[in-house]
PDB file of N, CA and C in Angstrom:
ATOM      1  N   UNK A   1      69.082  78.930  78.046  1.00  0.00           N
ATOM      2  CA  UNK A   1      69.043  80.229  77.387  1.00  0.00           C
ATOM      3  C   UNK A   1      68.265  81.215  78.254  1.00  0.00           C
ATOM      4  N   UNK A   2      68.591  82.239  78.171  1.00  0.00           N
ATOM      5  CA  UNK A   2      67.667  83.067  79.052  1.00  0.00           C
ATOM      6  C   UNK A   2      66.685  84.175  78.482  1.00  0.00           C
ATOM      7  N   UNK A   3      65.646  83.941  79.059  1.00  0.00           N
ATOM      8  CA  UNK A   3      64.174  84.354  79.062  1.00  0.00           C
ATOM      9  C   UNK A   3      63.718  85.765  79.277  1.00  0.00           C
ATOM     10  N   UNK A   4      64.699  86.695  79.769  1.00  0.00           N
ATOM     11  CA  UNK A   4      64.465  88.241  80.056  1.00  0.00           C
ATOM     12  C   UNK A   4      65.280  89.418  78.869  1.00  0.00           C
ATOM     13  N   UNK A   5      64.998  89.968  78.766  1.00  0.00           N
ATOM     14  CA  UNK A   5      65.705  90.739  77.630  1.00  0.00           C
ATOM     15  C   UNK A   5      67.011  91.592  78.323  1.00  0.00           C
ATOM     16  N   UNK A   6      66.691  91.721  79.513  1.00  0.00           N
ATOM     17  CA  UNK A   6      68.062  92.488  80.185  1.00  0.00           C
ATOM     18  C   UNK A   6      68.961  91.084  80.507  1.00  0.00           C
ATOM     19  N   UNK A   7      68.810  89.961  80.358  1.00  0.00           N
ATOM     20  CA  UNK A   7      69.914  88.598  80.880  1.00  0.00           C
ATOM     21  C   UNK A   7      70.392  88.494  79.219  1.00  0.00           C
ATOM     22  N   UNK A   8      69.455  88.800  77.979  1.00  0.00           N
ATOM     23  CA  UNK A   8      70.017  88.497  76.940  1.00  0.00           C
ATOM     24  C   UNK A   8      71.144  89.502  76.611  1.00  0.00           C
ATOM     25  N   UNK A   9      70.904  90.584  77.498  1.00  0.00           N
ATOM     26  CA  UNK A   9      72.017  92.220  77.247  1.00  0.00           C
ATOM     27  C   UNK A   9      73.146  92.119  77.921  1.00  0.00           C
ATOM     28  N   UNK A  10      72.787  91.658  78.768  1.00  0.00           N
ATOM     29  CA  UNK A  10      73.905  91.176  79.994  1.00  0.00           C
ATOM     30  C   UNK A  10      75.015  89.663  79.203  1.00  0.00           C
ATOM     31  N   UNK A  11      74.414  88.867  78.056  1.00  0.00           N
ATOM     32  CA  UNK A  11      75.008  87.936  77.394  1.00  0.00           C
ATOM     33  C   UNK A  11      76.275  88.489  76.733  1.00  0.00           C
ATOM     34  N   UNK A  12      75.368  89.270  76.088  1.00  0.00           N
ATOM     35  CA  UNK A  12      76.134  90.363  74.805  1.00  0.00           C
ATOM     36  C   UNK A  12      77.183  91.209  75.558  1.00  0.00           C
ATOM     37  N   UNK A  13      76.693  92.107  76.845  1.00  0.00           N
ATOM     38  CA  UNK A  13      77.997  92.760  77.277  1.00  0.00           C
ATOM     39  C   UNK A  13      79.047  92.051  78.187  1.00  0.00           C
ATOM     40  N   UNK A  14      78.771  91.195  78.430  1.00  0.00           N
ATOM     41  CA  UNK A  14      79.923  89.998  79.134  1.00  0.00           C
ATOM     42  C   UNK A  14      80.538  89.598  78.131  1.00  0.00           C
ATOM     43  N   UNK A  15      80.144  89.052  76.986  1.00  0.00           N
ATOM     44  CA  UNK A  15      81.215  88.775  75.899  1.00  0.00           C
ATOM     45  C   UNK A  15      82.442  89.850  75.739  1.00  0.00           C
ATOM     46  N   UNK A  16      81.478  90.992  75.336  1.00  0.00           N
ATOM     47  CA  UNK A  16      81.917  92.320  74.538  1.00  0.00           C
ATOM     48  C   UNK A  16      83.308  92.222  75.778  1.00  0.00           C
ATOM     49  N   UNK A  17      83.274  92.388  77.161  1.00  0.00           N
ATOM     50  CA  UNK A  17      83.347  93.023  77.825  1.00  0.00           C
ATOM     51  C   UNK A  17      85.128  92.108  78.073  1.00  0.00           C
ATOM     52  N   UNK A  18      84.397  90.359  78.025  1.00  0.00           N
ATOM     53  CA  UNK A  18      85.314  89.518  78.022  1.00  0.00           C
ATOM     54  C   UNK A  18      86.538  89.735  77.327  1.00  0.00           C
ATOM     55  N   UNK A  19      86.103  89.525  75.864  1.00  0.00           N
ATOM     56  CA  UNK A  19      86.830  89.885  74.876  1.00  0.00           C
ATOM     57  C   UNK A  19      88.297  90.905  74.801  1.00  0.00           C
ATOM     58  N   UNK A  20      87.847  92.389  75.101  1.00  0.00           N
ATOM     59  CA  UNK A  20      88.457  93.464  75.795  1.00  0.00           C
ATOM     60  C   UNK A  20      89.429  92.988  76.899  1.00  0.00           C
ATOM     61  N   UNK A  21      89.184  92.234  77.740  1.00  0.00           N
ATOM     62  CA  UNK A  21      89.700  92.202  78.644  1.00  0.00           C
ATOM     63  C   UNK A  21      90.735  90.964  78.796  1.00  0.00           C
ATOM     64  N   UNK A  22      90.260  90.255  77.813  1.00  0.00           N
ATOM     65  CA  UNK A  22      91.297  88.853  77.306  1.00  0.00           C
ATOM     66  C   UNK A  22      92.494  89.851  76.336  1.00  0.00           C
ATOM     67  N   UNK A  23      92.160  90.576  75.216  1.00  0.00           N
ATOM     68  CA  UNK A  23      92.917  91.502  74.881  1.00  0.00           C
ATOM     69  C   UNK A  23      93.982  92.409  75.366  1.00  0.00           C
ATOM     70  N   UNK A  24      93.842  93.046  76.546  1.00  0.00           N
ATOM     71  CA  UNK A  24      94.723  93.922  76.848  1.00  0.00           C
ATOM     72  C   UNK A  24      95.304  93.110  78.410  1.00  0.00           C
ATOM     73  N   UNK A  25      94.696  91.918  78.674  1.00  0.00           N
ATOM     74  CA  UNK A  25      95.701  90.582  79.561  1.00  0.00           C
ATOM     75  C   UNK A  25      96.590  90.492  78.500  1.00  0.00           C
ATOM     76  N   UNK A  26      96.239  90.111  77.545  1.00  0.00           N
ATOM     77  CA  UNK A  26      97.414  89.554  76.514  1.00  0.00           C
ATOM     78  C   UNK A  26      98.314  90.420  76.096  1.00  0.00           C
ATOM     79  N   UNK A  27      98.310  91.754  75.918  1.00  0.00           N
ATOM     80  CA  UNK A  27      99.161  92.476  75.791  1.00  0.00           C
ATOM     81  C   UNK A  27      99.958  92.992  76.466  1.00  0.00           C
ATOM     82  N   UNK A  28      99.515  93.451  77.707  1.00  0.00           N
ATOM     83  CA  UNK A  28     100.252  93.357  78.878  1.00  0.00           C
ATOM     84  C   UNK A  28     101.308  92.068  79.271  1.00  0.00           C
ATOM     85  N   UNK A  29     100.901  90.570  79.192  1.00  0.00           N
ATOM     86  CA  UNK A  29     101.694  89.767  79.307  1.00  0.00           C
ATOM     87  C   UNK A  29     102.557  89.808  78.034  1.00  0.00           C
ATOM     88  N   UNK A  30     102.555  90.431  76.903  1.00  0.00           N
ATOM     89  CA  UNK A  30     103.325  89.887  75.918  1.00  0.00           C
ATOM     90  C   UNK A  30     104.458  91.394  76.063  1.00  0.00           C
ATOM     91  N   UNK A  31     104.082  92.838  76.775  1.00  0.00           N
ATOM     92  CA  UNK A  31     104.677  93.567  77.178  1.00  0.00           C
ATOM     93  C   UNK A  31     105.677  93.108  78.232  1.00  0.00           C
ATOM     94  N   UNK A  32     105.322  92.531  79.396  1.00  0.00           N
ATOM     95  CA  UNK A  32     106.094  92.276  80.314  1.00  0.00           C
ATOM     96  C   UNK A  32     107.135  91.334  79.224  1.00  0.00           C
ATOM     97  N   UNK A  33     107.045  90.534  78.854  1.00  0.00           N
ATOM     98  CA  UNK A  33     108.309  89.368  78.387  1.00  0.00           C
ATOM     99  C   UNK A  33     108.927  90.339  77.263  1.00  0.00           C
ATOM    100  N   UNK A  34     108.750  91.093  76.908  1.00  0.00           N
ATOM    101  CA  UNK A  34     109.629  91.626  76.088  1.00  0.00           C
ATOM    102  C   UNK A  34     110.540  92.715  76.570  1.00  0.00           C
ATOM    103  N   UNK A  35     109.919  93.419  77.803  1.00  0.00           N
ATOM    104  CA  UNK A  35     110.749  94.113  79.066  1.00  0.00           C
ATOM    105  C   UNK A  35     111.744  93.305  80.038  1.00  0.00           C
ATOM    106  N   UNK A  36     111.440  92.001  80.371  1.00  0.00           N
ATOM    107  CA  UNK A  36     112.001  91.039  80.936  1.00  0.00           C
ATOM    108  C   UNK A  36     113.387  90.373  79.883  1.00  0.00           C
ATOM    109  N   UNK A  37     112.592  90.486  78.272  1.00  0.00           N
ATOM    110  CA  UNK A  37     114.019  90.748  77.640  1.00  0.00           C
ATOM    111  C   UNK A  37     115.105  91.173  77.150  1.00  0.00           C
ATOM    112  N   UNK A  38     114.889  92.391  77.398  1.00  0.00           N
ATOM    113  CA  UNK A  38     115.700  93.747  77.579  1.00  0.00           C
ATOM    114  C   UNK A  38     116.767  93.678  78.065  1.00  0.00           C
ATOM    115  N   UNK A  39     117.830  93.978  77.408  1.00  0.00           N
ATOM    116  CA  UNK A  39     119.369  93.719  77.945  1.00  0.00           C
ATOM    117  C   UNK A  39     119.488  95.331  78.411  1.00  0.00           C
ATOM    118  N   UNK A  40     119.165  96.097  77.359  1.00  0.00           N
ATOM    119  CA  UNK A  40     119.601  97.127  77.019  1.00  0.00           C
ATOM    120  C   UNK A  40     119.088  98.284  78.519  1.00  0.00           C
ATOM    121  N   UNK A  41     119.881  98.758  79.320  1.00  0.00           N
ATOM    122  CA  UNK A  41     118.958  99.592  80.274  1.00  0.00           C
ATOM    123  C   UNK A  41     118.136 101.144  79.849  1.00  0.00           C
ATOM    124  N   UNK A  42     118.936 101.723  79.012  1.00  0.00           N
ATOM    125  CA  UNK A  42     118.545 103.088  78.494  1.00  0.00           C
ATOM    126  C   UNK A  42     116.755 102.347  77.850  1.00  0.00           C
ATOM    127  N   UNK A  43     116.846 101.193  77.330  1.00  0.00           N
ATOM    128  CA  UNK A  43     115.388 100.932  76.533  1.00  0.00           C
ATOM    129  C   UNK A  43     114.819 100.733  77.452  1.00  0.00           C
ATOM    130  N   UNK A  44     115.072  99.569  78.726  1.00  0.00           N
ATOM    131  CA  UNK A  44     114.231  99.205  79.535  1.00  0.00           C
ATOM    132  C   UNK A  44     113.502 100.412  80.480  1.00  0.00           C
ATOM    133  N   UNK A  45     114.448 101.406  80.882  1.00  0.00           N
ATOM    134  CA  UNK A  45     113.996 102.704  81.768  1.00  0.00           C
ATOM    135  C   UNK A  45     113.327 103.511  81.177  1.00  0.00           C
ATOM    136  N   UNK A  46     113.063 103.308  79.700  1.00  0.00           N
ATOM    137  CA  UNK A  46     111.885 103.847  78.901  1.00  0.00           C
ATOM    138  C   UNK A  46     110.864 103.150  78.600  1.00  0.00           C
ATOM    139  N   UNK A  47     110.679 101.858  78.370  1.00  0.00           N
ATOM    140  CA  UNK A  47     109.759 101.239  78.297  1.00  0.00           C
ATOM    141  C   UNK A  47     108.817 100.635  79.667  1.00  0.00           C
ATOM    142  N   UNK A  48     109.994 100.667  80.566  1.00  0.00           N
ATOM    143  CA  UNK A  48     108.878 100.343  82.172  1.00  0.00           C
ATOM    144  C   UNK A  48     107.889 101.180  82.219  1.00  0.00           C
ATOM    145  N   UNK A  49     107.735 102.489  81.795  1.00  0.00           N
ATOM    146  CA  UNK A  49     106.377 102.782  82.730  1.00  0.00           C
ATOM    147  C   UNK A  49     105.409 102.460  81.988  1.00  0.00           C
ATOM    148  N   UNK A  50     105.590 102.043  80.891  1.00  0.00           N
ATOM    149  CA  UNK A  50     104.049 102.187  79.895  1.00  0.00           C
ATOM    150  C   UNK A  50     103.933 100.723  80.362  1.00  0.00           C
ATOM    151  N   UNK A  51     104.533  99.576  80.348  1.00  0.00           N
ATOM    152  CA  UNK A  51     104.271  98.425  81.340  1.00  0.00           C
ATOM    153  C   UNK A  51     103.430  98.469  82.262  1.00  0.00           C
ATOM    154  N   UNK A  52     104.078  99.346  83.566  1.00  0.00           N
ATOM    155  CA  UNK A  52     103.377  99.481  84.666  1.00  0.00           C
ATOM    156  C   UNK A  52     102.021 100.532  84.434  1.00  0.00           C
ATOM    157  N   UNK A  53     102.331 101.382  84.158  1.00  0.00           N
ATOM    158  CA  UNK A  53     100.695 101.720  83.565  1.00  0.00           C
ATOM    159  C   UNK A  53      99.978 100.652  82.734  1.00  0.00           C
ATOM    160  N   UNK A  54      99.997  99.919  81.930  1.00  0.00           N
ATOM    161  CA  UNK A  54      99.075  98.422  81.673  1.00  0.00           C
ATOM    162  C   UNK A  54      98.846  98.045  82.888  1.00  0.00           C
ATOM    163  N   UNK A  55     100.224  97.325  84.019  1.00  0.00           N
ATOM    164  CA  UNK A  55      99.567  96.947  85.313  1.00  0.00           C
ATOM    165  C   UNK A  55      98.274  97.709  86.020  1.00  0.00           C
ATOM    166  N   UNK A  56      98.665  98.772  86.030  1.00  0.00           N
ATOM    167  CA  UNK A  56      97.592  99.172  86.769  1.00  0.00           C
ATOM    168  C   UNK A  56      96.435  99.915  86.279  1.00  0.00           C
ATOM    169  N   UNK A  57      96.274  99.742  85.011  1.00  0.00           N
ATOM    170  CA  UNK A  57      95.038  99.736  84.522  1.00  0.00           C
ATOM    171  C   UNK A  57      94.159  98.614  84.768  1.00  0.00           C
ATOM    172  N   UNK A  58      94.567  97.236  84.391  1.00  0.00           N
ATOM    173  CA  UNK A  58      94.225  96.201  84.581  1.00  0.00           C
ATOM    174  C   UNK A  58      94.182  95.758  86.080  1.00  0.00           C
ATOM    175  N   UNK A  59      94.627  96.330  86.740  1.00  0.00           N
ATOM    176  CA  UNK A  59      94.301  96.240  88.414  1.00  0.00           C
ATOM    177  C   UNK A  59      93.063  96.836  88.923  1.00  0.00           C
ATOM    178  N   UNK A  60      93.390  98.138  88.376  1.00  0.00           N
ATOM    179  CA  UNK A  60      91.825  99.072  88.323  1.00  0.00           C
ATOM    180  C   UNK A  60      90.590  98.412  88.022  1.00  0.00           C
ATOM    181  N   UNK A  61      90.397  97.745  86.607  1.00  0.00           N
ATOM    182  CA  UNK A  61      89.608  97.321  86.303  1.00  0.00           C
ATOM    183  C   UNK A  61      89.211  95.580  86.778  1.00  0.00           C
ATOM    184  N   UNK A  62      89.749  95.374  87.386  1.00  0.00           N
ATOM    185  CA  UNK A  62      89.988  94.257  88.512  1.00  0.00           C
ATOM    186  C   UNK A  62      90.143  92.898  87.244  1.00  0.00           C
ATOM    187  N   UNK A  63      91.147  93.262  86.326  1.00  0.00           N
ATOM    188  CA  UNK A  63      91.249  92.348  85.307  1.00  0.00           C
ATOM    189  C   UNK A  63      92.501  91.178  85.844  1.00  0.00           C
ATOM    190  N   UNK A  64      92.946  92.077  86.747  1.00  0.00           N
ATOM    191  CA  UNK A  64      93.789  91.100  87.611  1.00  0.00           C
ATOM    192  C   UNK A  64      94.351  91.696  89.001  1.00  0.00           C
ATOM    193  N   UNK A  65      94.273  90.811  89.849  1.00  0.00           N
ATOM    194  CA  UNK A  65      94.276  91.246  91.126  1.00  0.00           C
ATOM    195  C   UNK A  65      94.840  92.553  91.754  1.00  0.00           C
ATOM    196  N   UNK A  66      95.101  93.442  92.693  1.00  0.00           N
ATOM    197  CA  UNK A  66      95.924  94.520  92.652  1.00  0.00           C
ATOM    198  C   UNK A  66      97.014  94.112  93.563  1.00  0.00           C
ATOM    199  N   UNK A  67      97.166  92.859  94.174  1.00  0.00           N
ATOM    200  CA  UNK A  67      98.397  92.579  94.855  1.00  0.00           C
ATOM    201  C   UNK A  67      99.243  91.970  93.652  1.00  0.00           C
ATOM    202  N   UNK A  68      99.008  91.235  92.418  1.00  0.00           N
ATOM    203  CA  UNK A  68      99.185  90.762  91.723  1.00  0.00           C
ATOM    204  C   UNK A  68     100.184  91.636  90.979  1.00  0.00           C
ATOM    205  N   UNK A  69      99.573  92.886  90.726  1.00  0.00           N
ATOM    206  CA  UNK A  69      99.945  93.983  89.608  1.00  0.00           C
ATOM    207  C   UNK A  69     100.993  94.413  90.194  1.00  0.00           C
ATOM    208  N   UNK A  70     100.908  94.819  91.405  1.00  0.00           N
ATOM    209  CA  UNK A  70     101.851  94.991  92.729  1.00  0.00           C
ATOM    210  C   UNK A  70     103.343  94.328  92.473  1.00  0.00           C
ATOM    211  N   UNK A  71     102.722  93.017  92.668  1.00  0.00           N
ATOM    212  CA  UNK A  71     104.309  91.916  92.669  1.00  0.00           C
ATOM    213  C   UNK A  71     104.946  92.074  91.728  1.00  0.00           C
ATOM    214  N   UNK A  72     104.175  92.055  90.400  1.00  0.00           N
ATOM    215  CA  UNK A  72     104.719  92.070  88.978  1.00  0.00           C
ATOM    216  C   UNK A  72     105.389  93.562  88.655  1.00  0.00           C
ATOM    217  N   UNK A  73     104.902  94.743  89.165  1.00  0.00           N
ATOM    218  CA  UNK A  73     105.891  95.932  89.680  1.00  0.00           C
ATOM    219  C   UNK A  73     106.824  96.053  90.060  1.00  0.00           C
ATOM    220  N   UNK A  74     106.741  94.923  91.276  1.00  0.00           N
ATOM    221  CA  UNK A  74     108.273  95.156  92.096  1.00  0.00           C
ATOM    222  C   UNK A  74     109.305  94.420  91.014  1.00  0.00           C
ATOM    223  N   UNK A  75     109.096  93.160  90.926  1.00  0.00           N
ATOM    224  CA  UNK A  75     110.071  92.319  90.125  1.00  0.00           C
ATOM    225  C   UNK A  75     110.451  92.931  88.595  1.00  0.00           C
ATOM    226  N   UNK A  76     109.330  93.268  88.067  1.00  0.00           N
ATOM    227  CA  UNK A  76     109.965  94.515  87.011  1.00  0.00           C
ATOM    228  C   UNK A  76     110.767  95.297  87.508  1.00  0.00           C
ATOM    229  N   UNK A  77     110.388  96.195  88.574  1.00  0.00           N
ATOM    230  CA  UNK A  77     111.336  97.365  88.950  1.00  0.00           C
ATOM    231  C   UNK A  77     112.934  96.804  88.980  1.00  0.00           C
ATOM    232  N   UNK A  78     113.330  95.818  89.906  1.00  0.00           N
ATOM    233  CA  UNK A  78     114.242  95.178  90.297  1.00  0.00           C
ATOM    234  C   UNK A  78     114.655  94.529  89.131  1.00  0.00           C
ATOM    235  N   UNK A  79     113.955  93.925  87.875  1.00  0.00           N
ATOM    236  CA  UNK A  79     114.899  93.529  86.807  1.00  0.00           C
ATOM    237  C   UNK A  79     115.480  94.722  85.945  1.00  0.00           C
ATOM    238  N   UNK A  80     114.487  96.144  85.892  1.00  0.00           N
ATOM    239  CA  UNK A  80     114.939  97.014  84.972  1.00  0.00           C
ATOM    240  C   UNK A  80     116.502  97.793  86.214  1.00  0.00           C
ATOM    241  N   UNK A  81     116.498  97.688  87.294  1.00  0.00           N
ATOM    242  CA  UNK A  81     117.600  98.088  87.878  1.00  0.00           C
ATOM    243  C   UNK A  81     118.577  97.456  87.991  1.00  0.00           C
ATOM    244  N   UNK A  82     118.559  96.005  87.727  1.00  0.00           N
ATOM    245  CA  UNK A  82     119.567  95.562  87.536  1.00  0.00           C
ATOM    246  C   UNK A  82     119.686  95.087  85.992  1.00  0.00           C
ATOM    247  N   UNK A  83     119.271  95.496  85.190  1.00  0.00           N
ATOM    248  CA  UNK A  83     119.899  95.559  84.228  1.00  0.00           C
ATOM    249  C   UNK A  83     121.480  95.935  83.614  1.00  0.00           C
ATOM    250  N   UNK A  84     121.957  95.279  82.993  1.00  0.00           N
ATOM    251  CA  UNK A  84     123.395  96.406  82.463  1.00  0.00           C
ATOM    252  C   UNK A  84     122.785  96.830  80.887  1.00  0.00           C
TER     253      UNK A  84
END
């Protein structure tokens, strides 16, 4: 357990911080699979950017890598274009 009052603050905002950030991973991944299931192209060419803006929020905030967010861009891009 820790002994300083700023390591006990630092407990509390790593949770807080965790939490948040397990949250909007998860939404983002549960965004992508539902864009990935998109038949429809008129929906998908509306729904990609708010996708890719999640990516790269979560890149920003280094919640996941930025080559990562990157890849998962391209292969979105390329499934919403070949969509019919």
């Amino acid at each position: 357990m820790a002994n300083h009052k700023s390591a006990l603050k630092r407990i509390r905002s790593n949770e807080a911080k965790r939490l948040t950030n397990k949250y909007q991973h998860k939404t983002t991944r549960n965004a992508i699979k539902k864009l990935r299931e998109l038949t429809d192209k008129k929906e998908a060419e509306l729904f990609f950017p708010s996708v890719i803006s999640m990516l790269d929020k979560l890149a920003k905030k280094n919640v996941i890598h930025a080559n990562k967010a990157s890849n998962l861009k391209s292969g979105l891009a390329k499934h919403v274009v070949a969509t019919l």
